[in-house]
N, C-alpha and C. Protein backbone atom coordinates (compact mmCIF):
# COMPACT_ATOMS: atom_id res chain seq x y z
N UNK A 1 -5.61 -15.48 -2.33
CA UNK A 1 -5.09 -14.61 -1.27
C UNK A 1 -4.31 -15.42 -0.24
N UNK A 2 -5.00 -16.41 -0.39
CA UNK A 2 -4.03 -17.44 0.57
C UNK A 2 -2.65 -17.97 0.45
N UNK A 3 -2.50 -17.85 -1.03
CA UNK A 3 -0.87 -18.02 -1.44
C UNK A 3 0.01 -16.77 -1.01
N UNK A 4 -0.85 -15.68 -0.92
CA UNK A 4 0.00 -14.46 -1.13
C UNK A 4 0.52 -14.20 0.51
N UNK A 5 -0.79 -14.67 1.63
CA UNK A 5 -0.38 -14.68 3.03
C UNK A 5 0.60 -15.68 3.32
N UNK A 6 0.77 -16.99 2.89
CA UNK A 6 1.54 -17.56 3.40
C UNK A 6 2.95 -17.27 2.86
N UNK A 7 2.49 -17.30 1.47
CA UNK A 7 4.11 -17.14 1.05
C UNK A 7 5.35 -15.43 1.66
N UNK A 8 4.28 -14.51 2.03
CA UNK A 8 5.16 -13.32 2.72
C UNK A 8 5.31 -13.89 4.01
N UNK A 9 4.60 -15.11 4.26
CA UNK A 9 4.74 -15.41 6.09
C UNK A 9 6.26 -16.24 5.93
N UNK A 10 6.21 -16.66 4.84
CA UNK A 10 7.54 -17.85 4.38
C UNK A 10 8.74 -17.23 4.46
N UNK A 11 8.50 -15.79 3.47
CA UNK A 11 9.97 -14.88 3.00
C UNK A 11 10.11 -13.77 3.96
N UNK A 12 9.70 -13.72 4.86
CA UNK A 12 9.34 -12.21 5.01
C UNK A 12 10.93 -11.92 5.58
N UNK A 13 11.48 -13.00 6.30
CA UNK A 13 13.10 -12.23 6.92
C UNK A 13 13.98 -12.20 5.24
N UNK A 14 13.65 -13.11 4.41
CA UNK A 14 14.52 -12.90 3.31
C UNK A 14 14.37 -11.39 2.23
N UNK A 15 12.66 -10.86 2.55
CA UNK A 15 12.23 -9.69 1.59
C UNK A 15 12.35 -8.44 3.01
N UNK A 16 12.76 -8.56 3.78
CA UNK A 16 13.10 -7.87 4.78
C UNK A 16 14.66 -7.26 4.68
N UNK A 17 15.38 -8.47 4.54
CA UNK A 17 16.60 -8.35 4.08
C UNK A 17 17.42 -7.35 2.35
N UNK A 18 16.06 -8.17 1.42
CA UNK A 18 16.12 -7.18 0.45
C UNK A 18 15.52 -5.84 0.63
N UNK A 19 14.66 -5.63 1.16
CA UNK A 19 13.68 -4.03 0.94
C UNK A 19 14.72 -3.15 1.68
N UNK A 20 15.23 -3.72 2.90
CA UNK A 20 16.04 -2.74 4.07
C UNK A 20 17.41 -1.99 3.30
N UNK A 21 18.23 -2.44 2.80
CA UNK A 21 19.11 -1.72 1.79
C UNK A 21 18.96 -0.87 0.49
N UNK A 22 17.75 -1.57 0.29
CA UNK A 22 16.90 -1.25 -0.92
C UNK A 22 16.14 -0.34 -1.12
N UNK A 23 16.13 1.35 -0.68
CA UNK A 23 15.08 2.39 -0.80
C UNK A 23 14.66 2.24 -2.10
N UNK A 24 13.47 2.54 -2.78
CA UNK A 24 12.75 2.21 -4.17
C UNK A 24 12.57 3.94 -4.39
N UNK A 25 13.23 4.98 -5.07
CA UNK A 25 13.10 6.26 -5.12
C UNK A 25 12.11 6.79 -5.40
N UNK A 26 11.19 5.97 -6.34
CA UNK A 26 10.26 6.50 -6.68
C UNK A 26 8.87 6.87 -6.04
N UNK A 27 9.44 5.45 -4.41
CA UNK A 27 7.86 5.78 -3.45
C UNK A 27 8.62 7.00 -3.02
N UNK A 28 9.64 6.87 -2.80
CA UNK A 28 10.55 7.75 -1.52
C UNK A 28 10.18 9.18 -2.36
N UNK A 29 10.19 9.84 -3.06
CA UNK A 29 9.97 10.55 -3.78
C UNK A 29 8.26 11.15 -3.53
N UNK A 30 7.58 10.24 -3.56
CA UNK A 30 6.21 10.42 -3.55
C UNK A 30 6.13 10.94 -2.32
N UNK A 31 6.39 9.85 -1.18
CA UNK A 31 6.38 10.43 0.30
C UNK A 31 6.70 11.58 0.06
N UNK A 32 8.03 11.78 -0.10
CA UNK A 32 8.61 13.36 0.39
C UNK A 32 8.03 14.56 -0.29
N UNK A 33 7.52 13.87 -1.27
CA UNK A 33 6.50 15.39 -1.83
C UNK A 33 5.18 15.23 -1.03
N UNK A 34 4.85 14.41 -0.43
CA UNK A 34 3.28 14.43 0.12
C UNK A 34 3.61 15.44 1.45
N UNK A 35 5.14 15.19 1.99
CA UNK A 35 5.36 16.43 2.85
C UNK A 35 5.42 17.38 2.60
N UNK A 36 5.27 17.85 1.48
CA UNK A 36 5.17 19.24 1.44
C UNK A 36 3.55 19.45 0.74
N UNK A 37 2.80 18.54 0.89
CA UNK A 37 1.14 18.73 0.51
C UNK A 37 0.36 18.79 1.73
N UNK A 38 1.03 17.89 2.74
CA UNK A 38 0.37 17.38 3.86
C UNK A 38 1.47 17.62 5.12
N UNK A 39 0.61 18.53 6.33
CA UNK A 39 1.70 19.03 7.53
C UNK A 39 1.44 17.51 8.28
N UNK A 40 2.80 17.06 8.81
CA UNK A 40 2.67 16.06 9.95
C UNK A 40 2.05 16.86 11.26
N UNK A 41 1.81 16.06 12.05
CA UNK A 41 1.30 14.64 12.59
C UNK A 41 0.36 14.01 11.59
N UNK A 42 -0.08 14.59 11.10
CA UNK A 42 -1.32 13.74 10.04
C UNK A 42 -1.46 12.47 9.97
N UNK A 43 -2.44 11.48 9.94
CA UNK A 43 -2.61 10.46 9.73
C UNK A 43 -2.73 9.98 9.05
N UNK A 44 -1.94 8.62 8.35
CA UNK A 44 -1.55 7.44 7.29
C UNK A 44 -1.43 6.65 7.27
N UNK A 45 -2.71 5.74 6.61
CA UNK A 45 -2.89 4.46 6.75
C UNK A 45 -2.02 3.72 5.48
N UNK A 46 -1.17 3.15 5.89
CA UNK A 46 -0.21 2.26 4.95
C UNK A 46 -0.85 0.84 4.36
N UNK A 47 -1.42 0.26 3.56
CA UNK A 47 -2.01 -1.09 3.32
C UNK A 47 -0.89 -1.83 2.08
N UNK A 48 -0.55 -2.98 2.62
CA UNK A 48 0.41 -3.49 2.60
C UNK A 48 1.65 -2.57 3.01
N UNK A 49 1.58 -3.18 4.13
CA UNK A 49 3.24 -2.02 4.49
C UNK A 49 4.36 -3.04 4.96
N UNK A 50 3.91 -4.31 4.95
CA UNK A 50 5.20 -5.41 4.56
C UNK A 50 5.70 -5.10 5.79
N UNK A 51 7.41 -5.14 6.26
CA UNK A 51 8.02 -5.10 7.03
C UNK A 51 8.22 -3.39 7.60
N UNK A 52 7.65 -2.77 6.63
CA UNK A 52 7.80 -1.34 7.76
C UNK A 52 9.05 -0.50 7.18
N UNK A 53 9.48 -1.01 5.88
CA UNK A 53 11.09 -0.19 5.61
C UNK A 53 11.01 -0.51 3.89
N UNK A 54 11.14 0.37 3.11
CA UNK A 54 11.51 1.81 3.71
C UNK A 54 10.32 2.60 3.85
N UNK A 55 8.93 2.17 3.70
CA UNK A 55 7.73 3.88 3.58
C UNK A 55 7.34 3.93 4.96
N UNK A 56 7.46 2.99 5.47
CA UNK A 56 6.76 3.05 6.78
C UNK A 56 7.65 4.07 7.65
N UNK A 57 8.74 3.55 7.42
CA UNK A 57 9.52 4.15 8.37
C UNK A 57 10.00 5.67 8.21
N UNK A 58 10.01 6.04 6.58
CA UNK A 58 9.98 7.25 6.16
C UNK A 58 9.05 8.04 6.45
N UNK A 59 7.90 7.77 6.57
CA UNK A 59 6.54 8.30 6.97
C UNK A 59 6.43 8.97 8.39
N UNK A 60 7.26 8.10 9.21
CA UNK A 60 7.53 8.22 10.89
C UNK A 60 8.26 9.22 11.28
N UNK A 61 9.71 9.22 10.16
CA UNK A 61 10.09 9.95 10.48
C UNK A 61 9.85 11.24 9.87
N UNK A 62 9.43 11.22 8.69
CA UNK A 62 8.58 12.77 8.73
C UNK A 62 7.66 13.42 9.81
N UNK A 63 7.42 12.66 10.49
CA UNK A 63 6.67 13.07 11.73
C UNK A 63 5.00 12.61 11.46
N UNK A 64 4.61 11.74 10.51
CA UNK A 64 3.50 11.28 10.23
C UNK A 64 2.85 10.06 11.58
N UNK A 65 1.54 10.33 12.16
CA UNK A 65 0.59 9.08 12.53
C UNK A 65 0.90 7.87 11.39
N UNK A 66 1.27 6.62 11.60
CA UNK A 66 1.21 5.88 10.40
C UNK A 66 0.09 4.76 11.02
N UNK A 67 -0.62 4.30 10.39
CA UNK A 67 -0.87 3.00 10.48
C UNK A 67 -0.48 1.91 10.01
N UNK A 68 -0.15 1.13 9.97
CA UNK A 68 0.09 -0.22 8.81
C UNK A 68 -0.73 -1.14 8.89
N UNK A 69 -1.40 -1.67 7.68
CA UNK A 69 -1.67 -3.14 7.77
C UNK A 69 -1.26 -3.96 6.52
N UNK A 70 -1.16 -4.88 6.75
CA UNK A 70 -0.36 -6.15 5.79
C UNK A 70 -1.18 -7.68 6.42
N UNK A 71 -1.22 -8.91 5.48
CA UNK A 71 -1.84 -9.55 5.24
C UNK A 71 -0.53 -10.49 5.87
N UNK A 72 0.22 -10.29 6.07
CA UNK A 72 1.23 -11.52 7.02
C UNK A 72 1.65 -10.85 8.38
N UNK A 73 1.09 -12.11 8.78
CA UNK A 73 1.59 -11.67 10.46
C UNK A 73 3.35 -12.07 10.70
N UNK A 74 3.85 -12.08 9.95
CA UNK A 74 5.11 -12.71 9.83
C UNK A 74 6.10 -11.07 9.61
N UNK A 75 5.40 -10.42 8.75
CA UNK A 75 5.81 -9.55 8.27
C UNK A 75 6.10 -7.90 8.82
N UNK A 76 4.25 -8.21 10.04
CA UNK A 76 4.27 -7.17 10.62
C UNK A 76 4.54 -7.60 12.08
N UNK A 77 5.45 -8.79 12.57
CA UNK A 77 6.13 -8.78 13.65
C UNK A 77 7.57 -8.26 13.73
N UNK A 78 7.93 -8.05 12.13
CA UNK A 78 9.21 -7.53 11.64
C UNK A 78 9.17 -6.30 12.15
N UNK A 79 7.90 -5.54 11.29
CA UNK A 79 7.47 -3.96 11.11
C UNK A 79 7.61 -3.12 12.58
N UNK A 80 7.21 -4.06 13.55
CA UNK A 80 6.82 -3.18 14.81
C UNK A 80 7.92 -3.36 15.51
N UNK A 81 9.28 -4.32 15.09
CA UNK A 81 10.64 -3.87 16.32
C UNK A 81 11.45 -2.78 14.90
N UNK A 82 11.10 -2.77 13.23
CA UNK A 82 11.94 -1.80 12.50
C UNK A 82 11.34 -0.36 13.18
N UNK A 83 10.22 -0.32 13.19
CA UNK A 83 9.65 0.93 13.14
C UNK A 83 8.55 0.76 14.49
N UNK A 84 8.91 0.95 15.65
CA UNK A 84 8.28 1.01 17.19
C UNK A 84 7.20 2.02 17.54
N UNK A 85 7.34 3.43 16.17
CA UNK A 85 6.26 4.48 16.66
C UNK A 85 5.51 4.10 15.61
N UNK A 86 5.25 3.66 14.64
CA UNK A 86 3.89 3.44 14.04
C UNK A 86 2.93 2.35 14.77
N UNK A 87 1.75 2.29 14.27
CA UNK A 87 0.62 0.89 14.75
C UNK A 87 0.91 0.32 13.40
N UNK A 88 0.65 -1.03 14.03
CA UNK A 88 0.34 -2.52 12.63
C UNK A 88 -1.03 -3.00 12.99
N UNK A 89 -1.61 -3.45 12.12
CA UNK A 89 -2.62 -4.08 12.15
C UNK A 89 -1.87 -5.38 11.11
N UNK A 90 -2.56 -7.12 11.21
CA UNK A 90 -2.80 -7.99 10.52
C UNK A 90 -4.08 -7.97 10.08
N UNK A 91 -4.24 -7.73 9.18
CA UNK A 91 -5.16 -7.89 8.16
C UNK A 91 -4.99 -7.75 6.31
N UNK A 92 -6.20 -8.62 5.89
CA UNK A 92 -6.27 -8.51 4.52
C UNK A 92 -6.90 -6.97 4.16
N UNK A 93 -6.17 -6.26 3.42
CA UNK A 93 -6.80 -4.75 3.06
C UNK A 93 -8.29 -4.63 2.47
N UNK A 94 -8.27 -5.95 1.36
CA UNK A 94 -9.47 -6.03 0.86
C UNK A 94 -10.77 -6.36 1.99
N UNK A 95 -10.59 -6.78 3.19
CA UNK A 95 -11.51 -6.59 4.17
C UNK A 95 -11.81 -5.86 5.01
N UNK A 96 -10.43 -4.84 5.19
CA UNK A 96 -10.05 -4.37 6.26
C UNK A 96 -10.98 -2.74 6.82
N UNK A 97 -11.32 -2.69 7.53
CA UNK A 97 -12.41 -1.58 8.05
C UNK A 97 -11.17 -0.79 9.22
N UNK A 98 -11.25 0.57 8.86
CA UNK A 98 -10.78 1.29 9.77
C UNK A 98 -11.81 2.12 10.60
N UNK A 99 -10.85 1.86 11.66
CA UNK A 99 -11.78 3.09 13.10
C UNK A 99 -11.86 4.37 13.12
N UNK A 100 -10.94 4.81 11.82
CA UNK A 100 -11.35 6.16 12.19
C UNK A 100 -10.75 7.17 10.53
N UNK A 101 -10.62 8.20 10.41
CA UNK A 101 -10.55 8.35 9.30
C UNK A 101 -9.03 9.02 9.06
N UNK A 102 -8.39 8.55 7.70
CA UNK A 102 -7.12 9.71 7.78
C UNK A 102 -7.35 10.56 6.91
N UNK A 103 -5.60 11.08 6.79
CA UNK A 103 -5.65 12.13 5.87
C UNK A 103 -4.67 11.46 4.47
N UNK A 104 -4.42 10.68 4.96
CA UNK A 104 -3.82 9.80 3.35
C UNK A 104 -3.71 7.98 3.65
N UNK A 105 -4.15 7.73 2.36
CA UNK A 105 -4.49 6.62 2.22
C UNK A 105 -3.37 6.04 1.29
N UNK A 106 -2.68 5.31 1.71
CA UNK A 106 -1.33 4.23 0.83
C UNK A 106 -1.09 3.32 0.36
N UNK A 107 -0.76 3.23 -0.81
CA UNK A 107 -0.91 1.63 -0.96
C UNK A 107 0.17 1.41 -2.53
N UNK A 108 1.51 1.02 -1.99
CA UNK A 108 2.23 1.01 -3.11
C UNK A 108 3.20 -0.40 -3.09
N UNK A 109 2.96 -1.09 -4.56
CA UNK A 109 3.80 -1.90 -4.26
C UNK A 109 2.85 -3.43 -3.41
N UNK A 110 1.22 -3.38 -3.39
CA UNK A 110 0.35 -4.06 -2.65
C UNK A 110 -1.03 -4.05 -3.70
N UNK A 111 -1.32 -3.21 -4.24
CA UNK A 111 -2.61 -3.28 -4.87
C UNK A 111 -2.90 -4.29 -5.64
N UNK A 112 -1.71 -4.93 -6.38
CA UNK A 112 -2.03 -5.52 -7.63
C UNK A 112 -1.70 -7.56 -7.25
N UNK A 113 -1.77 -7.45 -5.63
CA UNK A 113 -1.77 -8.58 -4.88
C UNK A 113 -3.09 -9.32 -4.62
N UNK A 114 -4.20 -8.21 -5.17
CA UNK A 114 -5.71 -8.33 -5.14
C UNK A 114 -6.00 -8.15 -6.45
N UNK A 115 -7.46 -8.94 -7.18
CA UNK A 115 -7.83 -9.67 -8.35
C UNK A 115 -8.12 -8.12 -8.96
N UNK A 116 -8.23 -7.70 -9.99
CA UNK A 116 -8.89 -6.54 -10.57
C UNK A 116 -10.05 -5.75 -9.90
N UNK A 117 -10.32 -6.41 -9.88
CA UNK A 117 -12.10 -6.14 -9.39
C UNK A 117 -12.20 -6.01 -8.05
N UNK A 118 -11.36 -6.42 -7.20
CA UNK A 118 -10.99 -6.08 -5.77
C UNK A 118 -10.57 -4.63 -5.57
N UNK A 119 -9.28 -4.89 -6.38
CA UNK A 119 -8.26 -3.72 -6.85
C UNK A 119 -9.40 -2.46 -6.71
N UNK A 120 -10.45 -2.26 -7.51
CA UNK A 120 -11.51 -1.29 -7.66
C UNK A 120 -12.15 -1.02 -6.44
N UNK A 121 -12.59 -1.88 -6.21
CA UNK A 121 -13.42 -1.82 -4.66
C UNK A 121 -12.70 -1.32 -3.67
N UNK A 122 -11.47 -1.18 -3.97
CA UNK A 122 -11.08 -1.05 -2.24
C UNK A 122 -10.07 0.42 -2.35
N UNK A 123 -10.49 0.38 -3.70
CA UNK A 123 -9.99 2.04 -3.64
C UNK A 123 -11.20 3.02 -3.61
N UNK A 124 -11.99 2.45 -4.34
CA UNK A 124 -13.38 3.13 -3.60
C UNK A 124 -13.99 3.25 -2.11
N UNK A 125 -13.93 1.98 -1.51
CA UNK A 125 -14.04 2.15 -0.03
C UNK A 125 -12.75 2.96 0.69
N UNK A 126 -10.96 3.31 0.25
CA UNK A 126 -11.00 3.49 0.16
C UNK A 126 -10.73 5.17 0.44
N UNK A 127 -11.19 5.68 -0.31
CA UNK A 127 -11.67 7.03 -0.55
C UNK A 127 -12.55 7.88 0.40
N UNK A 128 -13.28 6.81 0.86
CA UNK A 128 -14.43 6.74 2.20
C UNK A 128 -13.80 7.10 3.38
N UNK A 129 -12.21 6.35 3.48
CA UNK A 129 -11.72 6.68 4.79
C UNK A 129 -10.81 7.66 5.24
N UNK A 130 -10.41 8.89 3.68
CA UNK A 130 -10.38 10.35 3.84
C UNK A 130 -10.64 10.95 4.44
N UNK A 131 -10.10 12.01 5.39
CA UNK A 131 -10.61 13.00 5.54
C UNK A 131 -10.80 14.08 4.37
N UNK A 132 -11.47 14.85 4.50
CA UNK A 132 -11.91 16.27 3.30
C UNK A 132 -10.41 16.69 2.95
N UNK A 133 -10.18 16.63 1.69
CA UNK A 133 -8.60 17.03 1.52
C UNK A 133 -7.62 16.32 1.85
N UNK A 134 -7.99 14.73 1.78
CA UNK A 134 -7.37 14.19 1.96
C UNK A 134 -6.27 13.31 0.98
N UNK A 135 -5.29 13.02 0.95
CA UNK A 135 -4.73 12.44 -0.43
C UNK A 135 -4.60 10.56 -0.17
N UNK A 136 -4.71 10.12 -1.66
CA UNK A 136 -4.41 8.63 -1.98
C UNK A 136 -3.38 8.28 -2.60
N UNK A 137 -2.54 7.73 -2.48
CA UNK A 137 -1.13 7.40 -3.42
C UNK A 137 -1.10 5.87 -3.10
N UNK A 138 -1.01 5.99 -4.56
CA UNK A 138 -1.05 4.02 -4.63
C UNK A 138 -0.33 4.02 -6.52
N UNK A 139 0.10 2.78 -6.34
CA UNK A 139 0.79 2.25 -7.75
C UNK A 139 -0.19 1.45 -8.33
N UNK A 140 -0.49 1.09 -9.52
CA UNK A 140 -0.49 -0.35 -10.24
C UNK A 140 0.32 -0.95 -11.05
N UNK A 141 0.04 -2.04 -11.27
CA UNK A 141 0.95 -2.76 -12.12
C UNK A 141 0.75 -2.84 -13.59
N UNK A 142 1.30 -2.11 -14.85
CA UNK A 142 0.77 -2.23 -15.69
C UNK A 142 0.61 -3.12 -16.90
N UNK A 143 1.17 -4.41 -16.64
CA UNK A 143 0.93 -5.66 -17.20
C UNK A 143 -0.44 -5.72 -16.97
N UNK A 144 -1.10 -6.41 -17.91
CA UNK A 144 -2.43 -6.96 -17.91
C UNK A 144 -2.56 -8.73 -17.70
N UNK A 145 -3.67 -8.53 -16.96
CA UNK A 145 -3.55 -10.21 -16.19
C UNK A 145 -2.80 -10.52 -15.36
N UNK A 146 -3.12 -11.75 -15.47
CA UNK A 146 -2.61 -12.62 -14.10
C UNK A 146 -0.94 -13.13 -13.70
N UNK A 147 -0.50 -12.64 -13.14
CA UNK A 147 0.58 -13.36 -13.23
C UNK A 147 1.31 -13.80 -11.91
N UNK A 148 1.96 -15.34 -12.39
CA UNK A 148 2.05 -15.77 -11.17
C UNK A 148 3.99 -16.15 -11.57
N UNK A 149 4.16 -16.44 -10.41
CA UNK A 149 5.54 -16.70 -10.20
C UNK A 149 5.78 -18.09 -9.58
N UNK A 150 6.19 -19.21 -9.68
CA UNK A 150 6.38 -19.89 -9.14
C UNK A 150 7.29 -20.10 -7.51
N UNK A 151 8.34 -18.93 -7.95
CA UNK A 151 9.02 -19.21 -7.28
C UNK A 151 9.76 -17.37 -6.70
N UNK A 152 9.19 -16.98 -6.08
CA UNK A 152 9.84 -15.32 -5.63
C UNK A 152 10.41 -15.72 -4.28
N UNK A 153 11.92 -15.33 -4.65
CA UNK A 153 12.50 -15.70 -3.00
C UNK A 153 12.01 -16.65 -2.07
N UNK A 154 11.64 -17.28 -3.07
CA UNK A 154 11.63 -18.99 -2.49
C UNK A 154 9.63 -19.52 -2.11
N UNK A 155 9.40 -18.89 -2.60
CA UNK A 155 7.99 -18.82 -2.01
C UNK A 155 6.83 -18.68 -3.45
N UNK A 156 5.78 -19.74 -3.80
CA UNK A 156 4.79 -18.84 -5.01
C UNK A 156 3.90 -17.34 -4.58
N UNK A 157 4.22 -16.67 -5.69
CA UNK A 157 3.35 -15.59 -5.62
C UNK A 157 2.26 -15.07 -6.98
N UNK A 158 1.61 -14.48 -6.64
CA UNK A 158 0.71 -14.39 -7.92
C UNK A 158 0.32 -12.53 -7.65
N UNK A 159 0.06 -12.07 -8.85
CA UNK A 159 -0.32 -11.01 -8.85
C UNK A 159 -1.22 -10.36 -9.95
N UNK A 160 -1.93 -8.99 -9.84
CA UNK A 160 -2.73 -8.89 -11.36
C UNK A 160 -2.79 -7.38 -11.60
N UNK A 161 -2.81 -7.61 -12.72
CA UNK A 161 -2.95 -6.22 -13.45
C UNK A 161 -3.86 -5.76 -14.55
N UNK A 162 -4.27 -4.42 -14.90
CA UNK A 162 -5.27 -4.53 -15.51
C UNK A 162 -4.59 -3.50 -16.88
N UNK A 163 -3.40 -3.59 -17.01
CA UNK A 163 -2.70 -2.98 -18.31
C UNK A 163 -2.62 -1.50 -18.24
N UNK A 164 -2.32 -0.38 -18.98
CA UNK A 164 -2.60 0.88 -18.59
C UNK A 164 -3.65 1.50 -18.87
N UNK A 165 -4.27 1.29 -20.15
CA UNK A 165 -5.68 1.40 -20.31
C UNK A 165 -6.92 0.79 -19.22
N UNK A 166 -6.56 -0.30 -18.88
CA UNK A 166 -7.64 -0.86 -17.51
C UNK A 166 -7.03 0.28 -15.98
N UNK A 167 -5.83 0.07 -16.01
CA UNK A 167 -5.58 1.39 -15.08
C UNK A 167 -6.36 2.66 -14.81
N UNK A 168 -5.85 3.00 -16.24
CA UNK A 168 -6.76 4.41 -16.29
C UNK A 168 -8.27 4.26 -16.03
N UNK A 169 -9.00 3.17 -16.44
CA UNK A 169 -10.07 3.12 -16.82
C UNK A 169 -10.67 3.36 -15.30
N UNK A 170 -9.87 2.33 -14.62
CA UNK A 170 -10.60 2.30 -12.91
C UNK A 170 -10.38 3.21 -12.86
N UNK A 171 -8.84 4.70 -12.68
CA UNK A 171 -8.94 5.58 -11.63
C UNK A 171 -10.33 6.70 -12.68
N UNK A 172 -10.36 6.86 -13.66
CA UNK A 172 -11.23 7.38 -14.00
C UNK A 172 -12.56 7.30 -13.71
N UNK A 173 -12.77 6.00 -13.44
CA UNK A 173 -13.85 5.64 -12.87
C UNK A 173 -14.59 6.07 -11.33
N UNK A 174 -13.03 6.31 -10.78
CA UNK A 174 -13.12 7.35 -9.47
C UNK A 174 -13.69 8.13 -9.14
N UNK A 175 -12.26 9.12 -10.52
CA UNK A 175 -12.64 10.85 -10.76
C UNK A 175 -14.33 10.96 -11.17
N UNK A 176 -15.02 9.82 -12.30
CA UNK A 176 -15.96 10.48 -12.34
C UNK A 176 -16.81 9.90 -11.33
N UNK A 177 -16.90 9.48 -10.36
CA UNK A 177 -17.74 9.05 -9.63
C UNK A 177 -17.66 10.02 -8.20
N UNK A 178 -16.79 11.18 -8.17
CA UNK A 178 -16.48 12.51 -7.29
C UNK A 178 -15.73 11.48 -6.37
N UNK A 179 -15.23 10.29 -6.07
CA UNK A 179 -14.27 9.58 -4.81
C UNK A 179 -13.21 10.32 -5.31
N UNK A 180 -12.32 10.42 -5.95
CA UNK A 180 -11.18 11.46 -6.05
C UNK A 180 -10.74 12.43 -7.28
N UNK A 181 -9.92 13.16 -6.93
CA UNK A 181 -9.77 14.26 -8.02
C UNK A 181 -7.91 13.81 -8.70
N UNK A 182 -8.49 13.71 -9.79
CA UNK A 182 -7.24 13.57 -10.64
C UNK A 182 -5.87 14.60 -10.44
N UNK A 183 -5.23 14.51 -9.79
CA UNK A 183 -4.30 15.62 -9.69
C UNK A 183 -2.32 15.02 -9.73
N UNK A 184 -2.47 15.08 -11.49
CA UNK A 184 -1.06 14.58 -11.86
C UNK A 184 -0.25 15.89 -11.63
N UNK A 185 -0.59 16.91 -11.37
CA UNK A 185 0.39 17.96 -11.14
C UNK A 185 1.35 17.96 -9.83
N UNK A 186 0.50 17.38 -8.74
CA UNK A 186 0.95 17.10 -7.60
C UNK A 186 2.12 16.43 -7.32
């Protein structure tokens, strides 16, 4: 985890530079349908929310509470002059305890920055910090194992995945454990 904090503390004006031109359609997509699941002001805790652009800031301006937290303080000194009405927190997600509860829980593009078995845990905890009817949107990565990079925009990074079958396996592991309800229709 320590490679992964320093090295976003290293890049963060260079992956700042890429993400900001760079909308990714497919979160953007997700957001904008969660607006029509979920009425703003509502509250949204973002984990890994990097520099704040583009979900963070999409989120804001839907009229969403956002929270952010991200594991470089480098990253979320960016976040809070891109995007001035959300909160940042520095912190590691896999530790991270919130004060209070939302109504969606985020995490895209960050999950698979934590070991497998983390990955699990902290979507279970979590689930905990829902409100009743509350939604989770998060990605994984569907390579299996470990993989590291020597060199991402100048910086090592490492990341993990648990393939699509280990994918499924955790969120299933969810659904049957009542933490969330499978809902690909959404």
């Amino acid at each position: 985890k320590q490679i992964i904090s320093s090295s976003y503390n290293h890049i963060a004006p260079t992956y700042h530079a890429w993400t900001s031109p760079r909308p990714t359609t497919t979160r953007s997509d997700y957001i904008s349908r969660l607006s029509s699941l979920l009425a703003p002001p509502a509250a949204v805790l973002e984990l890994g929310c990097g520099a704040g652009i583009p979900a963070t800031r999409q989120l804001v301006e839907l009229g969403y509470n956002v929270t952010g937290v991200d594991v470089s303080d480098s990253m979320i000194r960016i976040a809070r002059t891109e995007v001035p009405d959300a909160e940042f927190m520095v912190s590691d997600m896999a530790s991270f305890v919130p004060t209070k509860k939302y109504s969606c829980v985020m995490a895209f593009y960050s999950l698979w920055h934590l070991p497998p078995a983390e990955q699990s845990e902290l979507l279970q905890r979590a689930a905990g910090w829902l409100e009743p009817g509350g939604w989770m949107l998060f990605n994984l990565m569907t390579v299996e194992g470990e993989l590291k990079m020597g060199d991402w925009m100048g910086a090592p990074m490492i990341s993990w995945g648990q393939g699509v079958e280990g994918n499924q396996a955790m969120v299933k592991k969810l659904v049957d454990a009542g933490l969330i309800e499978d809902d690909n229709e959404a």
